[in-house]
C-alpha atoms as a PDB file:
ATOM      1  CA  UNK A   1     -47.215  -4.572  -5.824  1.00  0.00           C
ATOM      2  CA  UNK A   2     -45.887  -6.258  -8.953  1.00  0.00           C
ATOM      3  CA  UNK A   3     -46.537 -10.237  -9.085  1.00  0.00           C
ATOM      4  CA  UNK A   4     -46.304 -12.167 -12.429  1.00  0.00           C
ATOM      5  CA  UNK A   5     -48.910 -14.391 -13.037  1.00  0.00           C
ATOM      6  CA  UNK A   6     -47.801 -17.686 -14.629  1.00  0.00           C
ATOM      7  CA  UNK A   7     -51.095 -19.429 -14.517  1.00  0.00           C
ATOM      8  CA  UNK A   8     -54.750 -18.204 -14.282  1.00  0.00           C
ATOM      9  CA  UNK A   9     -58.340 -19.790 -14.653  1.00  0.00           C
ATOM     10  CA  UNK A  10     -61.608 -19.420 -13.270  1.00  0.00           C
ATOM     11  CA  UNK A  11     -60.158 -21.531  -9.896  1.00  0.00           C
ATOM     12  CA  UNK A  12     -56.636 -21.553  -9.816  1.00  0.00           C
ATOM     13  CA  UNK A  13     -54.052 -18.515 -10.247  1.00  0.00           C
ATOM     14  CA  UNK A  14     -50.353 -19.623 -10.088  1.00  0.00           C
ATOM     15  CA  UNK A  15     -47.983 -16.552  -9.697  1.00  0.00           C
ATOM     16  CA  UNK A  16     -43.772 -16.291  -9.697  1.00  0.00           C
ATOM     17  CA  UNK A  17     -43.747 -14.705  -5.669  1.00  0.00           C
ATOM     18  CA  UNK A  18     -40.693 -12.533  -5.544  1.00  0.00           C
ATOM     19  CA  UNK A  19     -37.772 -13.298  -2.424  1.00  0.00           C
ATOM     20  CA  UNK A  20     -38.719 -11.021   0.714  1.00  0.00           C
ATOM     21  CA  UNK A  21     -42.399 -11.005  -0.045  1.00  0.00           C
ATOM     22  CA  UNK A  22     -44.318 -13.146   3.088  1.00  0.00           C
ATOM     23  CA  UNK A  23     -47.608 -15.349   1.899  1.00  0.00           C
ATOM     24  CA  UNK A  24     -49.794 -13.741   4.548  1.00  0.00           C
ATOM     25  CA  UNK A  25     -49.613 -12.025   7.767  1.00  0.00           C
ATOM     26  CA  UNK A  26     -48.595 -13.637  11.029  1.00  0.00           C
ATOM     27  CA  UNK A  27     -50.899 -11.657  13.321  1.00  0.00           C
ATOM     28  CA  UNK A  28     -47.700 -10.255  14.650  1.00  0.00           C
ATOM     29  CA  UNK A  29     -46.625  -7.420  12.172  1.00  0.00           C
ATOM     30  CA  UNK A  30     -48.052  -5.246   9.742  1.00  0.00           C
ATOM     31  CA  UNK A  31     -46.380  -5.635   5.853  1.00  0.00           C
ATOM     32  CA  UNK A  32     -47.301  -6.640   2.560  1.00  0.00           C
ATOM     33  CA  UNK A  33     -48.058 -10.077   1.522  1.00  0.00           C
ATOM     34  CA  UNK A  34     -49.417 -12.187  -1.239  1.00  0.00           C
ATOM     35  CA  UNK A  35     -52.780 -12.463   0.642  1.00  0.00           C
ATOM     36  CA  UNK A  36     -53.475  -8.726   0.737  1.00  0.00           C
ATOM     37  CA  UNK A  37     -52.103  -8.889  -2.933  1.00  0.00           C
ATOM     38  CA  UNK A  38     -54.673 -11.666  -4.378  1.00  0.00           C
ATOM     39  CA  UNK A  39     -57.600  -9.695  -2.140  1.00  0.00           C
ATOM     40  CA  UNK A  40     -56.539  -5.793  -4.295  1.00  0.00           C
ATOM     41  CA  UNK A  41     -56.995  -7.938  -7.288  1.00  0.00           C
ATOM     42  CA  UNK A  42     -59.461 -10.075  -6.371  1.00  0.00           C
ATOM     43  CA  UNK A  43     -61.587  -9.050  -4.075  1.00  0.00           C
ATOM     44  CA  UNK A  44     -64.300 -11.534  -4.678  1.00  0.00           C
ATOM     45  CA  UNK A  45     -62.841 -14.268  -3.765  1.00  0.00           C
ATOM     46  CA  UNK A  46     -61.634 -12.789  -0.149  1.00  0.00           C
ATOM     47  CA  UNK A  47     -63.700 -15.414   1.330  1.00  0.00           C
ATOM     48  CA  UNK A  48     -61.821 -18.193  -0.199  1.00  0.00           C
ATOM     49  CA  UNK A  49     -59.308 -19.909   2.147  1.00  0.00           C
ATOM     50  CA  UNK A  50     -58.991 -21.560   5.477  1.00  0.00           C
ATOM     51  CA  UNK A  51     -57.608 -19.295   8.378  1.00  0.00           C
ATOM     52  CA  UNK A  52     -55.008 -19.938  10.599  1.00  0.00           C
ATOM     53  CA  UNK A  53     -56.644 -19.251  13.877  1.00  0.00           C
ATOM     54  CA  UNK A  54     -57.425 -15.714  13.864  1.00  0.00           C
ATOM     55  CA  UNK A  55     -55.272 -14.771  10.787  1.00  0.00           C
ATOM     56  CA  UNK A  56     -57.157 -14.681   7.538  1.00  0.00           C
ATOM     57  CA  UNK A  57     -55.462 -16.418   4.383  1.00  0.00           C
ATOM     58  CA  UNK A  58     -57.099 -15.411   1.442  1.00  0.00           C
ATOM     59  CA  UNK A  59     -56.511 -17.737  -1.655  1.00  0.00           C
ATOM     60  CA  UNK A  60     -53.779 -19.186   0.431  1.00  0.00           C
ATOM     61  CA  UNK A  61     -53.377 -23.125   0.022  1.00  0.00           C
ATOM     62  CA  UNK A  62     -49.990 -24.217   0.659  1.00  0.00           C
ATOM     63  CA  UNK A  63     -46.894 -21.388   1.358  1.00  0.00           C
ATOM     64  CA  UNK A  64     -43.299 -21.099   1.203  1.00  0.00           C
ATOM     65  CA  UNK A  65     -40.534 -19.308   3.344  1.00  0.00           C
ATOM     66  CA  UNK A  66     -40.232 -15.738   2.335  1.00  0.00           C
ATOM     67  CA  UNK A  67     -36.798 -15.079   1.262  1.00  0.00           C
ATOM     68  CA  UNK A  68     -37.760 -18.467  -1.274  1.00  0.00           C
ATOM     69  CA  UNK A  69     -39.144 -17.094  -4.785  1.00  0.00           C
ATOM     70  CA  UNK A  70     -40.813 -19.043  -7.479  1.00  0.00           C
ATOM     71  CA  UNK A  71     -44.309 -20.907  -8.250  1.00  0.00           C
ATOM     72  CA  UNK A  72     -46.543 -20.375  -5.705  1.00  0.00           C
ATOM     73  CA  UNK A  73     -50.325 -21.596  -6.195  1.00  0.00           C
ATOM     74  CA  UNK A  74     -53.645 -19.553  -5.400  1.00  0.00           C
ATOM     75  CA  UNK A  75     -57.506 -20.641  -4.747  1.00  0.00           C
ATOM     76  CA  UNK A  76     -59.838 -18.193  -6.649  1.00  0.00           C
ATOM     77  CA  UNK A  77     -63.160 -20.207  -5.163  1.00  0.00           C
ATOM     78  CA  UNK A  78     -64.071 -22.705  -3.409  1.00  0.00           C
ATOM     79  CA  UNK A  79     -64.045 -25.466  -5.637  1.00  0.00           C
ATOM     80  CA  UNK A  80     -60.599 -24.171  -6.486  1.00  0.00           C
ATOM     81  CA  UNK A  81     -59.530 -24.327  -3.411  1.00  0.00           C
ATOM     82  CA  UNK A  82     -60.757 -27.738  -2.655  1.00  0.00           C
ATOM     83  CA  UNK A  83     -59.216 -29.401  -5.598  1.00  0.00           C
ATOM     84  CA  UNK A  84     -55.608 -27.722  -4.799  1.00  0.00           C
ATOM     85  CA  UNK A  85     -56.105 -28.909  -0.953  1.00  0.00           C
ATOM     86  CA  UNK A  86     -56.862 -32.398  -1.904  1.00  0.00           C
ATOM     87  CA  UNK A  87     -53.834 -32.719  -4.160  1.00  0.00           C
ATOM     88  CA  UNK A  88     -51.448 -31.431  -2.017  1.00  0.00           C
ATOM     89  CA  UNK A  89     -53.090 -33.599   1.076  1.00  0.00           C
ATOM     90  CA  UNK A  90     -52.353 -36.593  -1.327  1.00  0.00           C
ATOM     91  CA  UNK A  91     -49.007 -35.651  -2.340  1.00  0.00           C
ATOM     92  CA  UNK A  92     -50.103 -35.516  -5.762  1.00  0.00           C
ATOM     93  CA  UNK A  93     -48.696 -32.335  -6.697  1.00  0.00           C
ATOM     94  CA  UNK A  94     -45.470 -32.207  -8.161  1.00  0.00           C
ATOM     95  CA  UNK A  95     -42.774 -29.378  -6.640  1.00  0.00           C
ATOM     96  CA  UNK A  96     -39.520 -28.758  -8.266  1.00  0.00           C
ATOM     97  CA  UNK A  97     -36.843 -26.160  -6.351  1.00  0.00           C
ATOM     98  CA  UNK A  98     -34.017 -25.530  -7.681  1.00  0.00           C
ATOM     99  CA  UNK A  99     -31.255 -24.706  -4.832  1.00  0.00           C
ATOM    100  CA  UNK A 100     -27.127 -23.764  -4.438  1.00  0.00           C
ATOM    101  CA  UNK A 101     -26.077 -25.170  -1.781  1.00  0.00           C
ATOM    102  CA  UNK A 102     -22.377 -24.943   0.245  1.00  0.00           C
ATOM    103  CA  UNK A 103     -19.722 -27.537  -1.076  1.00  0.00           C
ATOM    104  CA  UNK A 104     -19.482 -30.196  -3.917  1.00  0.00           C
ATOM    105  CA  UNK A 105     -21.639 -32.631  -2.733  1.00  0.00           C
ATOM    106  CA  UNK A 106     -20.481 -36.105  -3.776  1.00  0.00           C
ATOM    107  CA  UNK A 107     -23.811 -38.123  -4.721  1.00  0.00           C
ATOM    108  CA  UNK A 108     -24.980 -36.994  -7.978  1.00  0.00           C
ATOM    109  CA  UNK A 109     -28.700 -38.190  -7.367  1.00  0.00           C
ATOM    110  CA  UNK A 110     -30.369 -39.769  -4.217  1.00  0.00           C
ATOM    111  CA  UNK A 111     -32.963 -39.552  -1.701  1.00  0.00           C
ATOM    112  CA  UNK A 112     -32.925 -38.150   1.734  1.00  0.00           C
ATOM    113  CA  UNK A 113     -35.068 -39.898   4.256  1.00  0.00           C
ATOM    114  CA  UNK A 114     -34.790 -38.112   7.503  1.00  0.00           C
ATOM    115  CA  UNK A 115     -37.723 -37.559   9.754  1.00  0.00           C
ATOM    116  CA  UNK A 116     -37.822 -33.590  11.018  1.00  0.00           C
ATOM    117  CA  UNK A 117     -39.045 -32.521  14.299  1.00  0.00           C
ATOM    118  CA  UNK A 118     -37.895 -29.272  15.963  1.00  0.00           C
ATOM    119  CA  UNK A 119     -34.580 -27.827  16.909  1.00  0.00           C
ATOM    120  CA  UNK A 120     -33.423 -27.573  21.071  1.00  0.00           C
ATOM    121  CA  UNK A 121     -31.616 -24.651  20.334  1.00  0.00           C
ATOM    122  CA  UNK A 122     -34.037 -22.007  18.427  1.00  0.00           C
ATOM    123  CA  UNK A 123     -37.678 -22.233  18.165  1.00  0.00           C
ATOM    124  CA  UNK A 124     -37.728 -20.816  14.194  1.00  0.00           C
ATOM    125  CA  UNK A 125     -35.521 -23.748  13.573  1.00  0.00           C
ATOM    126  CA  UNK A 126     -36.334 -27.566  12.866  1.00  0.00           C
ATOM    127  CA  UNK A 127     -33.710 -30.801  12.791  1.00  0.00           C
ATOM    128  CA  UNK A 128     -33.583 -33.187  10.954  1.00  0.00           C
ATOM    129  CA  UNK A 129     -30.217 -34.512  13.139  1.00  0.00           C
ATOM    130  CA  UNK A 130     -29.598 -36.466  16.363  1.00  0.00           C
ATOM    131  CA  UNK A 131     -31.471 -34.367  19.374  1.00  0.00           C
ATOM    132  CA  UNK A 132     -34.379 -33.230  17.273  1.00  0.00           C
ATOM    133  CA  UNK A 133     -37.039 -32.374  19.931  1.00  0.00           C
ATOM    134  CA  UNK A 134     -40.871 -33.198  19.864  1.00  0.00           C
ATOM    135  CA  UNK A 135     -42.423 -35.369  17.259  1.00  0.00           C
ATOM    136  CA  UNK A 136     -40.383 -36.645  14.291  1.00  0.00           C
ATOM    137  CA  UNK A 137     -42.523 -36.456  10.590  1.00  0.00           C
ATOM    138  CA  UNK A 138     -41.632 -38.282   8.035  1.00  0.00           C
ATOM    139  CA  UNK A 139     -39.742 -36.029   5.770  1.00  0.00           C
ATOM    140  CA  UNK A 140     -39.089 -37.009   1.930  1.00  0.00           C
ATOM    141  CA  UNK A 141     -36.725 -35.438  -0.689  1.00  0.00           C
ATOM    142  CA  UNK A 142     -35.434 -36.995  -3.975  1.00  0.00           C
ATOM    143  CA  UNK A 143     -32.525 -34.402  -5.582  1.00  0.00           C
ATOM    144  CA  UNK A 144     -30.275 -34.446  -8.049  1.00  0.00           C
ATOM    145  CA  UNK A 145     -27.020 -32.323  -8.879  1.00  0.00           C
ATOM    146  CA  UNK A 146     -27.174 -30.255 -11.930  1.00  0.00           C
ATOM    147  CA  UNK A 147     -23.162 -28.709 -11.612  1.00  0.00           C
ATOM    148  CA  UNK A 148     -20.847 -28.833  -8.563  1.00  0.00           C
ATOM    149  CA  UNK A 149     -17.948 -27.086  -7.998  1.00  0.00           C
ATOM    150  CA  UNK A 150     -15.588 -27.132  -4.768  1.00  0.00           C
ATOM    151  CA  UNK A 151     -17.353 -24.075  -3.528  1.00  0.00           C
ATOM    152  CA  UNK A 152     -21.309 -24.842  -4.499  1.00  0.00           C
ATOM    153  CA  UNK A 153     -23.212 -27.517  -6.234  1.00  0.00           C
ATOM    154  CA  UNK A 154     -26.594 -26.510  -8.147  1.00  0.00           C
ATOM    155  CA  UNK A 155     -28.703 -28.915  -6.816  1.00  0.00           C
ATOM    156  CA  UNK A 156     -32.684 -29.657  -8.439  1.00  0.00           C
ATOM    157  CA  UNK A 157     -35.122 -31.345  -4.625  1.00  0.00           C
ATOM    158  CA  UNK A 158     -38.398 -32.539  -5.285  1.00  0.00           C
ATOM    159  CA  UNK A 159     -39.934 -32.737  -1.874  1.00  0.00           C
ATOM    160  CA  UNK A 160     -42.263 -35.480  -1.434  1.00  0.00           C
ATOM    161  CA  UNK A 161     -43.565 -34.604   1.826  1.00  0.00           C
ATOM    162  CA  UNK A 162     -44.074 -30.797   2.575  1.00  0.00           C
ATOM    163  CA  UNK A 163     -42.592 -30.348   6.128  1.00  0.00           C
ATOM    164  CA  UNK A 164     -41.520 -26.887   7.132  1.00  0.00           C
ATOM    165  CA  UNK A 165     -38.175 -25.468   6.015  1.00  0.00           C
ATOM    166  CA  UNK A 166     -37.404 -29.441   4.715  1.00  0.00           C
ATOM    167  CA  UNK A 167     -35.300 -28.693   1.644  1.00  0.00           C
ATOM    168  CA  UNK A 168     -33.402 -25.986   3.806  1.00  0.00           C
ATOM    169  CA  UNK A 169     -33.252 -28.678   6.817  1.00  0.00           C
ATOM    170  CA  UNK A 170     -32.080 -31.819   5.105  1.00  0.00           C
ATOM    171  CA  UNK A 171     -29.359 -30.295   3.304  1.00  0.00           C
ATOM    172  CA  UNK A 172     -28.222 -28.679   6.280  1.00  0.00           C
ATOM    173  CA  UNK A 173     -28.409 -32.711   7.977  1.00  0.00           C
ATOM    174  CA  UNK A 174     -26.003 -33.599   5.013  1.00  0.00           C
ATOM    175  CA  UNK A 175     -23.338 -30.643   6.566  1.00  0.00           C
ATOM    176  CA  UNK A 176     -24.606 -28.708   2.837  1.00  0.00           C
ATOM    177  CA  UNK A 177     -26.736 -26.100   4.203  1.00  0.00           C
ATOM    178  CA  UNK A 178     -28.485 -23.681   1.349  1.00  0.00           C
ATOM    179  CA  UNK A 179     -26.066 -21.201   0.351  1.00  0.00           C
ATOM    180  CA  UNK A 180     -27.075 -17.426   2.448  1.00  0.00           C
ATOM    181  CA  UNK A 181     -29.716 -19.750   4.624  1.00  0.00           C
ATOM    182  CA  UNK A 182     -30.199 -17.086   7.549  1.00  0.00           C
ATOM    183  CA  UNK A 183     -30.991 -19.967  10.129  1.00  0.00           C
ATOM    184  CA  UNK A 184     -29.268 -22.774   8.800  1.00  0.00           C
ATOM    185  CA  UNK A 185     -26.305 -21.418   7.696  1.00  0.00           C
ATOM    186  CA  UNK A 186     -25.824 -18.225   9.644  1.00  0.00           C
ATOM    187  CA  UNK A 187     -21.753 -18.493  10.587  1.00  0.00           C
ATOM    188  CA  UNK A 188     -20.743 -19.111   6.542  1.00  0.00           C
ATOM    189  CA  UNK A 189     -19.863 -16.466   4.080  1.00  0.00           C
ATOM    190  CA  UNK A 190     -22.473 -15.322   1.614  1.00  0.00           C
ATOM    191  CA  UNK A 191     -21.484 -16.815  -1.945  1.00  0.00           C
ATOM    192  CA  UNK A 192     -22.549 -16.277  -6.057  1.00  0.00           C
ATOM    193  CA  UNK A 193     -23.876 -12.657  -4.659  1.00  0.00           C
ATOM    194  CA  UNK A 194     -26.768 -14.088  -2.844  1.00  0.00           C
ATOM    195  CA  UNK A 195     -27.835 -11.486  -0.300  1.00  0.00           C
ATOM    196  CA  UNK A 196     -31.404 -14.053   0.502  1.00  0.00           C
ATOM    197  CA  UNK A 197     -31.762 -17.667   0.656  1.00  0.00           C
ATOM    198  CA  UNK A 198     -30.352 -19.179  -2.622  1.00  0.00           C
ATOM    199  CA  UNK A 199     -33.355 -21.603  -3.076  1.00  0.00           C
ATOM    200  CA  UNK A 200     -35.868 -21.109  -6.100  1.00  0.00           C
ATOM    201  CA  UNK A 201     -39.406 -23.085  -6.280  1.00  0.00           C
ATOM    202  CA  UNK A 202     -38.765 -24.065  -9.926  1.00  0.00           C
ATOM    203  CA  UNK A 203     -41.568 -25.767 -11.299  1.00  0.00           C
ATOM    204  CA  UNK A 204     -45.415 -27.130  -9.964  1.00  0.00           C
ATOM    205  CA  UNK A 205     -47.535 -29.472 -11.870  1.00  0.00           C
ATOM    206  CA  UNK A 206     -51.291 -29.792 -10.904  1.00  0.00           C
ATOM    207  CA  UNK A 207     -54.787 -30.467 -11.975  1.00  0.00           C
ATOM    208  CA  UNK A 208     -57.004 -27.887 -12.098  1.00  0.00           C
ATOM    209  CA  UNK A 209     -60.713 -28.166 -10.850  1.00  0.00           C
ATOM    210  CA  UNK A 210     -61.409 -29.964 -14.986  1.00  0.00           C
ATOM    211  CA  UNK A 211     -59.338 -32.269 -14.175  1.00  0.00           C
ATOM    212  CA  UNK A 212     -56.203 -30.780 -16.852  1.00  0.00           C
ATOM    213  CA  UNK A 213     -52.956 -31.333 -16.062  1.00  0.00           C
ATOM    214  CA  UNK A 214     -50.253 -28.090 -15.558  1.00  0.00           C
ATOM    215  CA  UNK A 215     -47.023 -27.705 -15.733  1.00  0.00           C
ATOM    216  CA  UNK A 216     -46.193 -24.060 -14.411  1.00  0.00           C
ATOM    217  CA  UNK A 217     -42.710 -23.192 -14.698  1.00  0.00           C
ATOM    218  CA  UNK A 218     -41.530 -19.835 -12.961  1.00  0.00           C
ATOM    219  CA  UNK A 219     -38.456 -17.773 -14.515  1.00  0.00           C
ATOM    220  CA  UNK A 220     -35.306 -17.482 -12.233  1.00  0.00           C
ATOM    221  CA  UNK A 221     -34.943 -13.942 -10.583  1.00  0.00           C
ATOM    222  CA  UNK A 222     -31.723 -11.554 -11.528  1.00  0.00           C
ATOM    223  CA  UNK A 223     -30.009 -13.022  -8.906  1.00  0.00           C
ATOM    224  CA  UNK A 224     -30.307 -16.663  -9.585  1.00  0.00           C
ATOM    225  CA  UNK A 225     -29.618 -15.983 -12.935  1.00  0.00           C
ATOM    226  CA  UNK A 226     -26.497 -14.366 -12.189  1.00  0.00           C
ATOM    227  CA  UNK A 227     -25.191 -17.177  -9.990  1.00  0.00           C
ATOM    228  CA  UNK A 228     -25.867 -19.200 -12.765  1.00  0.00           C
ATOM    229  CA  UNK A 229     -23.792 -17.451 -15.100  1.00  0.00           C
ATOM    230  CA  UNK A 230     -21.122 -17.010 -12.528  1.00  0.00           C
ATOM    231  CA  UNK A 231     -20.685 -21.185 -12.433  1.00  0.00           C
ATOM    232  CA  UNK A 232     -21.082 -21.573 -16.244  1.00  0.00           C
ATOM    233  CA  UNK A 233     -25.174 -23.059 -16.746  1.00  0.00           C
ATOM    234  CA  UNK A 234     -27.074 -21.387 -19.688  1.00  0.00           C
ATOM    235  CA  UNK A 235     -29.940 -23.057 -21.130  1.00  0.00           C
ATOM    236  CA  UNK A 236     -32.303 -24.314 -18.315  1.00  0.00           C
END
């Protein structure tokens, strides 16, 4: 398995995860992951992590969805470990996605403030609309629109909270669901060549266990890149 590391010290390993690549097993099925990744290479630090009831996460600290690529940040020890929880428990680490999402969405900057519980019609799914089941968590997003066209708008979310799916489910709340989104946008046509979830994890900036800043910034894949070409952005 090829992974490019963007960031490494003694603690803290930041890596560019590719689209279809899960962060660790879920007791269910048997295929690769980042976990059994970070354990080939290093095997020392198997130990490190919290599990998830029986399922052992290895390095793991925070995750995202598997069809979404970009920065995703490892625990090599302990103390590595501790400082990443603590910062992401405090919402002091910065997360930039990048995202193309259906339609030219009007407001060129703003912030979505819609509480997310689950969805009443499929248990993969949550809501961030009216019927939402179970409890409601606050759920935080500032974005901004870098192009829009009448088909898609290139939009840059910087979740403040860290709910599950909530880039994916706010936008769909705003009737702009994430271009190729297999839940949330099952029913509309696949656009810019986008045969996984359009949605990129840009940029994180951290503090590693000396207490430096970091600004990690992971490269777009072939296919963001081309949907970027297709709607004219060079440069970023």
């Amino acid at each position: 398995m090829k992974i490019e590391i963007l960031y490494e010290d003694d603690d803290i390993l930041a890596i560019n995860k590719p689209a279809g690549l899960v962060v660790h097993a879920d007791g269910h099925t048997k295929e690769p992951s980042v976990a059994e990744w970070f354990v080939s290479k290093y095997p020392e630090a198997k130990d490190v992590g919290e599990p998830l009831g029986d399922i052992p996460r290895p390095g793991i600290v925070h995750r995202i969805d598997r069809e979404t690529s970009g920065v995703l940040l490892l625990a090599k020890t302990k103390e590595g470990h501790a400082c990443l929880k603590e910062q992401f428990q405090n919402h002091e680490i910065e997360k930039i996605y990048h995202a193309f999402i259906y339609g030219e969405f009007q407001e060129d900057h703003g912030t979505i403030n819609l509480p997310i519980g689950k969805s009443a019609s499929d248990f993969r799914k949550r809501s961030a609309e009216r019927g939402a089941r179970g409890e409601l968590r606050e759920a935080v997003t500032y974005y901004q629109v870098m192009k829009k066209t009448p088909e898609v708008s290139l939009v840059e979310a910087k979740p403040k909270t860290g709910r599950t799916h909530q880039i994916r489910v706010h936008f769909k709340a705003l009737h702009h669901p994430v271009v190729a989104d297999p839940l949330y946008a099952r029913t509309k046509p696949k656009l810019l060549g986008f045969e996984r979830l359009a949605l990129h994890a840009r940029q994180a900036t951290f503090t590693n266990v000396k207490g430096e800043k970091n600004v990690v910034v992971a490269p777009y894949p072939n296919d963001f890149q081309t949907a970027l070409d297709k709607i004219g952005i060079s440069g970023i």
